[in-house]
C-alpha atoms as a PDB file:
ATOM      1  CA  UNK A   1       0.000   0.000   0.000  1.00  0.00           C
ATOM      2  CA  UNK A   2       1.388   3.230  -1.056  1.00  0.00           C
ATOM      3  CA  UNK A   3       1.823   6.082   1.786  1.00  0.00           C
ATOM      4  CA  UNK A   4      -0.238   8.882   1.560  1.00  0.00           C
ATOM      5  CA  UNK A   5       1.151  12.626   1.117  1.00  0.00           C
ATOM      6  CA  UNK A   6       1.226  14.412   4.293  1.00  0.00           C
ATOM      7  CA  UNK A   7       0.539  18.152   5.207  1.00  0.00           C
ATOM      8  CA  UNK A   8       3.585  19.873   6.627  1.00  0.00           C
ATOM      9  CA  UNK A   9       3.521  20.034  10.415  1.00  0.00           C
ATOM     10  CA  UNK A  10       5.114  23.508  10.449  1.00  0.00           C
ATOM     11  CA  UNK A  11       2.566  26.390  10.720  1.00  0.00           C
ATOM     12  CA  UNK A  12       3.670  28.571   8.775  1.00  0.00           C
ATOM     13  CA  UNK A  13       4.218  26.000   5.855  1.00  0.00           C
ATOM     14  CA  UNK A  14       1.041  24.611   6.604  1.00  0.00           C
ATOM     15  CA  UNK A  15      -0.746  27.983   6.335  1.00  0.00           C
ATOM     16  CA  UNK A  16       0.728  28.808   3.077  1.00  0.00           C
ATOM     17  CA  UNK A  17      -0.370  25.486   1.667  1.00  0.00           C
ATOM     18  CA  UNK A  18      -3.675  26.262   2.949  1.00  0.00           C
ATOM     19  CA  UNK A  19      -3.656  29.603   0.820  1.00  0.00           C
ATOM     20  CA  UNK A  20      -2.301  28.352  -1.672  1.00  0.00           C
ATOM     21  CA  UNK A  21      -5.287  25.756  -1.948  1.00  0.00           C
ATOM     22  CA  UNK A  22      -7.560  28.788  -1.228  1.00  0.00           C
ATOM     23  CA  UNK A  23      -6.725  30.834  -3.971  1.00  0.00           C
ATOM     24  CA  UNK A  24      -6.204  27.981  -6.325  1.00  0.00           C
ATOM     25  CA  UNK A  25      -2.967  28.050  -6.811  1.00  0.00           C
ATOM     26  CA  UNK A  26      -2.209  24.403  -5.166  1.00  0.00           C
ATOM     27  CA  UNK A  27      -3.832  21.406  -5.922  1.00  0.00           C
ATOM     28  CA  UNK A  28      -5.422  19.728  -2.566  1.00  0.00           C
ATOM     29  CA  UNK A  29      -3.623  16.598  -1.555  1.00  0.00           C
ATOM     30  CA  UNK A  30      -5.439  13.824  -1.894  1.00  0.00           C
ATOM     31  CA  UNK A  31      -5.938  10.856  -0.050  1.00  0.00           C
ATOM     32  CA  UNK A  32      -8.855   8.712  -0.809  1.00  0.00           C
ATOM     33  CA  UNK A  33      -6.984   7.880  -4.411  1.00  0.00           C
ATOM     34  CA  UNK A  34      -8.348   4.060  -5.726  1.00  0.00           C
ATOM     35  CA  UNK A  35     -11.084   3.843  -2.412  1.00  0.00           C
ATOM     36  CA  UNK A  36     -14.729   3.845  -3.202  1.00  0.00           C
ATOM     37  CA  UNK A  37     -16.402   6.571  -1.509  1.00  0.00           C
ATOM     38  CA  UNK A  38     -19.726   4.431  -0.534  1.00  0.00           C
ATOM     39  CA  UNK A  39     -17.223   1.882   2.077  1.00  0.00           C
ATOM     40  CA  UNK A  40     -15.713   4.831   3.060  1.00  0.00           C
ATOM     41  CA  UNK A  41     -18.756   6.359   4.633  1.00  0.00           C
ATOM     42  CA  UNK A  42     -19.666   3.052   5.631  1.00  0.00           C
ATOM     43  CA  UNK A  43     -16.470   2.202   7.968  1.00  0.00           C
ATOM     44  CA  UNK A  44     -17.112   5.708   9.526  1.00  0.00           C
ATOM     45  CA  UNK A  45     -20.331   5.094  10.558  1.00  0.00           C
ATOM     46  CA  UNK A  46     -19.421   1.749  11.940  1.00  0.00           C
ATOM     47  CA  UNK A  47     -16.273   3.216  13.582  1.00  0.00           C
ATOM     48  CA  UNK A  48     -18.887   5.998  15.300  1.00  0.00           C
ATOM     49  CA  UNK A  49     -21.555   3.385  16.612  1.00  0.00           C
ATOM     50  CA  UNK A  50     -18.772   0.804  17.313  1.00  0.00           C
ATOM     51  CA  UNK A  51     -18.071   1.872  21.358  1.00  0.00           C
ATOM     52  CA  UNK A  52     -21.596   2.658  22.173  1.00  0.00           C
ATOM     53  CA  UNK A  53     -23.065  -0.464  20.592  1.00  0.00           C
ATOM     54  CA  UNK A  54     -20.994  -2.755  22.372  1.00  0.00           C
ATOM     55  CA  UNK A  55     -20.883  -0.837  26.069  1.00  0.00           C
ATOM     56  CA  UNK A  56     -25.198  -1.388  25.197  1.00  0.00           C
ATOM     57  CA  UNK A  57     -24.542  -5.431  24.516  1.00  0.00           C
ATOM     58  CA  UNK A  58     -22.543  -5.359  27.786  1.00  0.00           C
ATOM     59  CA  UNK A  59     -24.042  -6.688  31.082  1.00  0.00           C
ATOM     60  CA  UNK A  60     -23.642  -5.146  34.157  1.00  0.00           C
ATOM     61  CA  UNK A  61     -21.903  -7.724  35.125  1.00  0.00           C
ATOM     62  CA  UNK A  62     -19.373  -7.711  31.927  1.00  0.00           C
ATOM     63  CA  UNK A  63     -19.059  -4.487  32.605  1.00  0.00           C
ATOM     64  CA  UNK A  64     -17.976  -4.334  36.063  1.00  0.00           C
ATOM     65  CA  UNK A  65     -15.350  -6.939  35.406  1.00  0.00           C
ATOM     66  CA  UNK A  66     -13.554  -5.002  32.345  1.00  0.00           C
ATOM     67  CA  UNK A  67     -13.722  -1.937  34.541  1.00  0.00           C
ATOM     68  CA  UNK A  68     -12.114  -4.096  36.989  1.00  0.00           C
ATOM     69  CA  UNK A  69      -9.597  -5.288  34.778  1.00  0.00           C
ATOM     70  CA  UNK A  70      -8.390  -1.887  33.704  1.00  0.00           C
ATOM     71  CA  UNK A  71      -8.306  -0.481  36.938  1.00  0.00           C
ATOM     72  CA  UNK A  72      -5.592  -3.312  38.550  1.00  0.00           C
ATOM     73  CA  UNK A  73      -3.351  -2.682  35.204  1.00  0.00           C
ATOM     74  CA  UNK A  74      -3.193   0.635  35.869  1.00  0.00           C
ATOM     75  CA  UNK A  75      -2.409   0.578  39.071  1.00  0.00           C
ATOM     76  CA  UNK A  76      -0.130  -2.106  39.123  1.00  0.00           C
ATOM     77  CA  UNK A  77       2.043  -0.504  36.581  1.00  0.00           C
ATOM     78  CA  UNK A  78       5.297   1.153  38.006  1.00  0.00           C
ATOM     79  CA  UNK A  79       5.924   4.582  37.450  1.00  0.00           C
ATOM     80  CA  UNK A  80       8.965   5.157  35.035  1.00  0.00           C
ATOM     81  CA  UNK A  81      11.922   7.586  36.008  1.00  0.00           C
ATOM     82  CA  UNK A  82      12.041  11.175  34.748  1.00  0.00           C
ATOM     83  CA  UNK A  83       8.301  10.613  33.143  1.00  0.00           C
ATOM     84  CA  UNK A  84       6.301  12.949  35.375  1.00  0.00           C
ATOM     85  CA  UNK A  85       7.337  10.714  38.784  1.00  0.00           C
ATOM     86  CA  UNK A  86       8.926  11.990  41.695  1.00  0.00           C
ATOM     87  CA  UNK A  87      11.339   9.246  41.568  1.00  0.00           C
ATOM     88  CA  UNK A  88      15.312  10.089  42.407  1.00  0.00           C
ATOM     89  CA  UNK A  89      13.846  13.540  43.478  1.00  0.00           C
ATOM     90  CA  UNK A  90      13.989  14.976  47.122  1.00  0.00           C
ATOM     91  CA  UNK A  91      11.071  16.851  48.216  1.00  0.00           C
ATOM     92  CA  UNK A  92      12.036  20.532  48.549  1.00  0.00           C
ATOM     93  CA  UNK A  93      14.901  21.030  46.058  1.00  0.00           C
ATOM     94  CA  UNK A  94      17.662  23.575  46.825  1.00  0.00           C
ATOM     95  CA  UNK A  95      19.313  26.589  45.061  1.00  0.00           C
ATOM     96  CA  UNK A  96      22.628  26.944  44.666  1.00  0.00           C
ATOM     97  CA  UNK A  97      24.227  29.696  43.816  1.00  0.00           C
ATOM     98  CA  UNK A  98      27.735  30.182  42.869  1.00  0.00           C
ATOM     99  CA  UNK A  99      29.847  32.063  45.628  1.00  0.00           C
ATOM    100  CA  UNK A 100      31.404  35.740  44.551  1.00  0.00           C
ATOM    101  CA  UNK A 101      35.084  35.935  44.798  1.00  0.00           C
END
């Protein structure tokens, strides 16, 4: 499967394309080359119902035990150092400033 053209992630690039496509100038990029438009639609609207529909099939029950589930992975994970953890870190940290000589 071929990769699809992306839009620059710069903003100011990205705004100039978007002018550029504004005034005519550009051609858009497209993305939906060789995919027929009707499945398209189609696998949206399933992806949109898809969460809802199936927390509805759900029992209680079923329920409880996924929520269950999730809750005793997260909290058995460890937390990693130097991702938003306290660990290796002392609780009031301390200036220090060079001495004048």
């Amino acid at each position: 499967m071929a990769t699809k053209p992306k839009r620059p992630r710069d903003t100011n690039q990205l705004a100039h394309l978007i002018a550029g496509i504004a005034a005519g100038e550009i051609e858009d990029i497209k993305t939906d080359e060789g995919k027929n438009a009707a499945a398209v639609s189609l696998g949206r609207k399933g992806g949109l119902k898809g969460g809802k529909a199936r927390a509805e099939s759900l029992t209680a029950k079923q329920r409880s035990e996924i929520a269950k589930k999730a809750a005793s992975k997260r909290w058995s994970k460890q937390p990693e150092a130097g991702h938003g953890s306290d660990a290796g870190r002392s609780r009031k940290a301390r200036l220090v400033l060079p001495e004048d000589a």
